[in-house]
Protein backbone atom coordinates (compact mmCIF):
# COMPACT_ATOMS: atom_id res chain seq x y z
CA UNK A 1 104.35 86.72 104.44
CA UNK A 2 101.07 85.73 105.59
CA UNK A 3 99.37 82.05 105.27
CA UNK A 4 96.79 81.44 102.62
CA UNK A 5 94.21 80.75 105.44
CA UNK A 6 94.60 83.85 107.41
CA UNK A 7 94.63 85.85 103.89
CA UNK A 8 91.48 84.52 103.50
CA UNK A 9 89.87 85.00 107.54
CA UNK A 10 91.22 88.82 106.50
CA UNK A 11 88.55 89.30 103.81
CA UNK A 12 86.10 87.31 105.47
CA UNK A 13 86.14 89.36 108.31
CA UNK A 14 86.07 92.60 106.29
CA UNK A 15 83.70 91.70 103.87
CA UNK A 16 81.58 89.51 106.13
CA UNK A 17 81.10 90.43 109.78
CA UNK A 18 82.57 94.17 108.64
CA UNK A 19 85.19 94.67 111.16
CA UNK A 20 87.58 97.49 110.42
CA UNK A 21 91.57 97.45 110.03
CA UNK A 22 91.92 98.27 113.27
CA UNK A 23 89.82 95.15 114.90
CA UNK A 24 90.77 92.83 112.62
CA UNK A 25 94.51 93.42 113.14
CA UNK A 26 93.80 93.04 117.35
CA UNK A 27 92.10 90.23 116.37
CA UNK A 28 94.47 88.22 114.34
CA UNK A 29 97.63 89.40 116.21
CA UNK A 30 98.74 91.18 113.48
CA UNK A 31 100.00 94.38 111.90
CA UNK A 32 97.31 96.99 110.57
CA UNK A 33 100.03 97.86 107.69
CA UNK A 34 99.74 93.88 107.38
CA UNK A 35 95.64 94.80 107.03
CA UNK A 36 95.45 96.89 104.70
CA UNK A 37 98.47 95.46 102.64
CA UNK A 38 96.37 92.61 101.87
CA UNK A 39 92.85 93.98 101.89
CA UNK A 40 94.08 95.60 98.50
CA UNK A 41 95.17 92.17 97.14
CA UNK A 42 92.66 90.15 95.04
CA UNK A 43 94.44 87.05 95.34
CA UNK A 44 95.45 84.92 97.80
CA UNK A 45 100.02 84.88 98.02
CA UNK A 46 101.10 81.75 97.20
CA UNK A 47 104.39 80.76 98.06
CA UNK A 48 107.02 79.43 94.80
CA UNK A 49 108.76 76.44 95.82
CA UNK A 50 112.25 76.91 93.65
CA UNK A 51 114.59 73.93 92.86
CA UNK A 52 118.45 74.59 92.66
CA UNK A 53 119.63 72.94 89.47
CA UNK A 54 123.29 72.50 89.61
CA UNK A 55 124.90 71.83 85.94
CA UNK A 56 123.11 71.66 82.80
C-alpha cells in the first residue's frame, strides 16, 4: 500500500500538470497497475491501526 502523500502527488499530477499513467509511474518509481489502481480511488487509503485484546 501506498502513503497518503504520494496518493495524493498521484492525482495532483494527473489532474494538475496532466501527466499520463505512464509518466507519472517513471516519475514516482512506481508501478503503472499501482497508477491506475489509485487514479480510480476517490479517497485517500488510510491505514487501521488494530489492538489485540486478549480476554474479555
Amino acid at each position: 500500500m501506498i502513503e497518503m502523500a504520494q496518493f495524493h502527488n498521484i492525482k495532483f499530477l494527473k489532474e494538475v500538470e496532466g501527466l499520463s499513467q505512464r509518466q507519472i509511474a517513471a516519475k514516482l518509481g512506481i508501478s503503472r497497475n499501482t497508477v491506475s489502481k489509485y487514479m480510480k480511488q476517490n479517497t485517500a487509503p488510510t491505514t487501521v491501526l488494530r489492538k489485540k485484546v486478549y480476554g474479555t
